[in-house]
Protein backbone atom coordinates (compact mmCIF):
# COMPACT_ATOMS: atom_id res chain seq x y z
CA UNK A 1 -7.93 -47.21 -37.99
CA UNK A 2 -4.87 -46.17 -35.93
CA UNK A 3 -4.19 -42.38 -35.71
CA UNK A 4 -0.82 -41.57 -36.73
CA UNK A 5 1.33 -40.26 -33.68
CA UNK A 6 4.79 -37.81 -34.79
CA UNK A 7 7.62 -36.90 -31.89
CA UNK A 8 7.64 -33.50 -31.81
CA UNK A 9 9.91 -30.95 -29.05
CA UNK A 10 8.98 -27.81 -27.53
CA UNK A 11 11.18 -25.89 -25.38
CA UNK A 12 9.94 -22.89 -22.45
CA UNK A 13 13.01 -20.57 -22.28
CA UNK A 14 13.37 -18.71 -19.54
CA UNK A 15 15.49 -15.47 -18.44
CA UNK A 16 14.82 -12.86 -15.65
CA UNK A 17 11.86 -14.91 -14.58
CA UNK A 18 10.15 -14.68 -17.90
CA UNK A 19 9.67 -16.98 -20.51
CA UNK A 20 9.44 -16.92 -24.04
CA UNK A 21 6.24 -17.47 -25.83
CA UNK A 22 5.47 -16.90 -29.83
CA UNK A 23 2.27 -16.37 -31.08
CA UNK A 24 1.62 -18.98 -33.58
CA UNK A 25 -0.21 -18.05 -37.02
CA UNK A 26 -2.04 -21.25 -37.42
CA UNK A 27 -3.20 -21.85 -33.96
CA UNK A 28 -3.46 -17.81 -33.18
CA UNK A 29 -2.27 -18.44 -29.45
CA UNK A 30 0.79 -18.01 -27.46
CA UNK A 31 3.10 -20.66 -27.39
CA UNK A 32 6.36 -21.70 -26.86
CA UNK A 33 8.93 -22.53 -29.71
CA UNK A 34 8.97 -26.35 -31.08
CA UNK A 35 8.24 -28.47 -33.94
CA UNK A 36 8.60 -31.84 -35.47
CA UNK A 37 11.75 -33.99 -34.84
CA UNK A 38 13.82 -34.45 -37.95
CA UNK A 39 15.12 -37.98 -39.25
CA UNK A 40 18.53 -39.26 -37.47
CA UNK A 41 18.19 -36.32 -35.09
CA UNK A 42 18.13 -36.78 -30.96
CA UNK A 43 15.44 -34.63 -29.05
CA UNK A 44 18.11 -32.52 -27.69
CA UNK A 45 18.96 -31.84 -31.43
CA UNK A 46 16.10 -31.27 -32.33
CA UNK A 47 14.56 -28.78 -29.72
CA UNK A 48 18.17 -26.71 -29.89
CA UNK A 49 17.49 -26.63 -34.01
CA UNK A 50 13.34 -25.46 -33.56
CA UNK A 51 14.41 -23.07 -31.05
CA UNK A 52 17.07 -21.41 -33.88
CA UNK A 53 14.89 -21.85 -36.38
CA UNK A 54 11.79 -20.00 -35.03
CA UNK A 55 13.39 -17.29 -32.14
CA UNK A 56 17.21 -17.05 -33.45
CA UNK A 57 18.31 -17.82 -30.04
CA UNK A 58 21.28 -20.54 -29.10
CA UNK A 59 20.16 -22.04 -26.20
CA UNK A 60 21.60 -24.22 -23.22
CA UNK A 61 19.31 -27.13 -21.78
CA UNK A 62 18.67 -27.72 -18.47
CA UNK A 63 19.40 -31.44 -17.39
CA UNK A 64 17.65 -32.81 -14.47
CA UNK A 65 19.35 -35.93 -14.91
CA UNK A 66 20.35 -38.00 -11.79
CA UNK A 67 23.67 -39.93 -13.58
CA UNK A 68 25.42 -38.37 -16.75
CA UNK A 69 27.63 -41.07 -18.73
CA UNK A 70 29.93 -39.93 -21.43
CA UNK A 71 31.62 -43.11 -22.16
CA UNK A 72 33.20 -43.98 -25.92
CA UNK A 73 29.82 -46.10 -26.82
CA UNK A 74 26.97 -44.48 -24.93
CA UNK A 75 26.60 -40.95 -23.33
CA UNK A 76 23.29 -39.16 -22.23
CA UNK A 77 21.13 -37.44 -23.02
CA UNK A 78 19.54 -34.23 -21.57
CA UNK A 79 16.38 -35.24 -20.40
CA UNK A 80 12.63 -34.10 -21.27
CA UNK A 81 11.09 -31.72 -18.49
CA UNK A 82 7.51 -33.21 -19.27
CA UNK A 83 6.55 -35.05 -22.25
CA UNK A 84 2.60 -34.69 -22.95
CA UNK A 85 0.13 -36.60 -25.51
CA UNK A 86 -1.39 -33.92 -27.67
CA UNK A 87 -4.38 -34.58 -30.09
CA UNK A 88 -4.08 -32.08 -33.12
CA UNK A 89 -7.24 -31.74 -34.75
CA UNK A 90 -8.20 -31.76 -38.63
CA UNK A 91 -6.54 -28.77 -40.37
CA UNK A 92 -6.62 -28.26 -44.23
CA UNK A 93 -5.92 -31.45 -45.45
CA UNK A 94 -3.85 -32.61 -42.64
CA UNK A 95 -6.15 -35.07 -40.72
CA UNK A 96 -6.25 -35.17 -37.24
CA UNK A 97 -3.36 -37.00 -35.23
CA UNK A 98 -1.52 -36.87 -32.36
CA UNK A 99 1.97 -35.48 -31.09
CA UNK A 100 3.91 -37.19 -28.32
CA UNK A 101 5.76 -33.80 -27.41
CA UNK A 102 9.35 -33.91 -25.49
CA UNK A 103 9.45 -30.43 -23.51
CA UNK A 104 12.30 -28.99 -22.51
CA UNK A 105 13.10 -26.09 -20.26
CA UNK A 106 16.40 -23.92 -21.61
CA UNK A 107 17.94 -20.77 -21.18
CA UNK A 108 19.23 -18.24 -23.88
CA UNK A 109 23.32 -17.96 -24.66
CA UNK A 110 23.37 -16.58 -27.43
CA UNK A 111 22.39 -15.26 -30.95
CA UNK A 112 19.85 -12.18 -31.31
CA UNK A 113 16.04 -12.88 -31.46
CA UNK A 114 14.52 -12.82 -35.19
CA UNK A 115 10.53 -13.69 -35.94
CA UNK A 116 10.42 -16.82 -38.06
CA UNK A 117 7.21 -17.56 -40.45
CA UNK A 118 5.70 -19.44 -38.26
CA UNK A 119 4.99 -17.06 -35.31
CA UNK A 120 3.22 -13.30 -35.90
CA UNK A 121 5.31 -11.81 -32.88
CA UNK A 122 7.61 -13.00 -29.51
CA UNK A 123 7.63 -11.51 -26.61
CA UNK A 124 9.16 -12.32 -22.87
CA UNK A 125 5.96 -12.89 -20.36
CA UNK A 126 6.03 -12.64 -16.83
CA UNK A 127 3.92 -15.02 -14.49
CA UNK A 128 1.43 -12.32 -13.67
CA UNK A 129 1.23 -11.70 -17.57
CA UNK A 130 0.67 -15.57 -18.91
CA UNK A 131 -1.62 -16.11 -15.86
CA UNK A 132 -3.97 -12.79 -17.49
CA UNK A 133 -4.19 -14.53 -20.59
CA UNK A 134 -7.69 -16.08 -21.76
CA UNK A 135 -7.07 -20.09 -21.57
CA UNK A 136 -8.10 -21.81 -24.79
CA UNK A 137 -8.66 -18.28 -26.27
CA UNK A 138 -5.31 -16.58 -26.42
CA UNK A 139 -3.34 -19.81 -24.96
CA UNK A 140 -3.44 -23.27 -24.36
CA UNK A 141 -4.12 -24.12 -21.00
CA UNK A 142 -1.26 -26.96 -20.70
CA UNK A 143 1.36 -24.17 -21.83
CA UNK A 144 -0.39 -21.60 -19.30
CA UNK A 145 0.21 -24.28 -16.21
CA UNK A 146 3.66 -25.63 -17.68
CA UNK A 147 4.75 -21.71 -17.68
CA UNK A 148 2.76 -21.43 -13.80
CA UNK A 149 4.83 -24.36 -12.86
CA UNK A 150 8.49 -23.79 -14.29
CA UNK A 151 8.40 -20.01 -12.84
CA UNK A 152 6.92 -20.48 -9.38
CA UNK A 153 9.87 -23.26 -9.13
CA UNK A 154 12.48 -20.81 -10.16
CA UNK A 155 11.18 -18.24 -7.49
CA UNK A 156 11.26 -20.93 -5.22
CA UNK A 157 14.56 -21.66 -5.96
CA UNK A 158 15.49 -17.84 -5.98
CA UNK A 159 14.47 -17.54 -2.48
CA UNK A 160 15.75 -20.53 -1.03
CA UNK A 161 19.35 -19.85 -2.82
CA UNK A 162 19.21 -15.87 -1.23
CA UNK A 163 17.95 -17.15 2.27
CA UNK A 164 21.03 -19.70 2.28
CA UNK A 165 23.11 -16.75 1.15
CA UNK A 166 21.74 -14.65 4.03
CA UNK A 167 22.74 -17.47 6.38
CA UNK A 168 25.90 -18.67 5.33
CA UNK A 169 26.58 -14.42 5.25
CA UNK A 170 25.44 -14.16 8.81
CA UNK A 171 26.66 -17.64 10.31
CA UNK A 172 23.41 -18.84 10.71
């Protein structure tokens, strides 16, 4: 028997060099916002709609795309950050399948935060704070190394943007 695979999106926002991460009632680990893509709707859609849905936040993608086309009959779209394989086991009488999950990294703009049903609490993390979490226990350990990953870059990033600063500054 094939095991039935559903898109889903997540989406690590980040601000201040935190990100945002919801504990999730049915799993009963930290996790970023996401869900299951809708019929008729894009990724992009879809991630910006979860993200509403479950934090109350408007958000703004990042695209690491190297060509954008907005022509009359075919524009882009923003691009996945990572997209991951994920076997969900039994639970209730869902039986187990498997999620081909488009992540996204985004950044808030807007709206105010509100808890959805789906999550017991939200809270920003820092590095130090998602890194003191028990893997497998109180998160997964793919979110734990996305959320290593995506914040070391944006120090890196930081620093190399402030040391050009300093140089251009100094005519270096």
């Amino acid at each position: 028997m094939m095991i039935k695979r559903q898109f889903t999106v997540t989406c690590y926002l980040i601000q201040d060099a935190k990100v945002l991460l919801l504990h999730h009632r049915k799993y009963r680990k930290w996790v970023p916002p996401g869900g299951h893509l809708e019929e008729n709707e894009t990724p992009s859609e879809g991630v910006m709609r979860e993200v509403l849905e479950e934090t109350g936040l408007l958000i703004e993608l990042e695209k690491g795309e190297e060509l954008w086309i907005e022509e009359k009959k075919c524009m882009s779209l923003p691009r996945p950050y990572l997209c991951l394989l994920e076997k969900i086991p039994v639970y209730g009488k869902e039986p187990e399948h498997e999620h081909i999950d488009l992540i996204y990294v985004g950044h808030p703009i807007g709206g105010q935060m509100v808890e959805s049903n789906e999550s017991e609490q939200m809270r920003w993390f820092t590095l130090e704070e998602v890194l003191s979490l028990k893997p497998e226990e109180e998160i997964f350990l793919d979110v734990q190394k996305t959320v290593e990953h995506l914040l070391h870059r944006k120090e890196n990033r930081l620093r190399v943007e402030l040391t050009q600063a300093a140089s251009r500054a100094t005519g270096a």
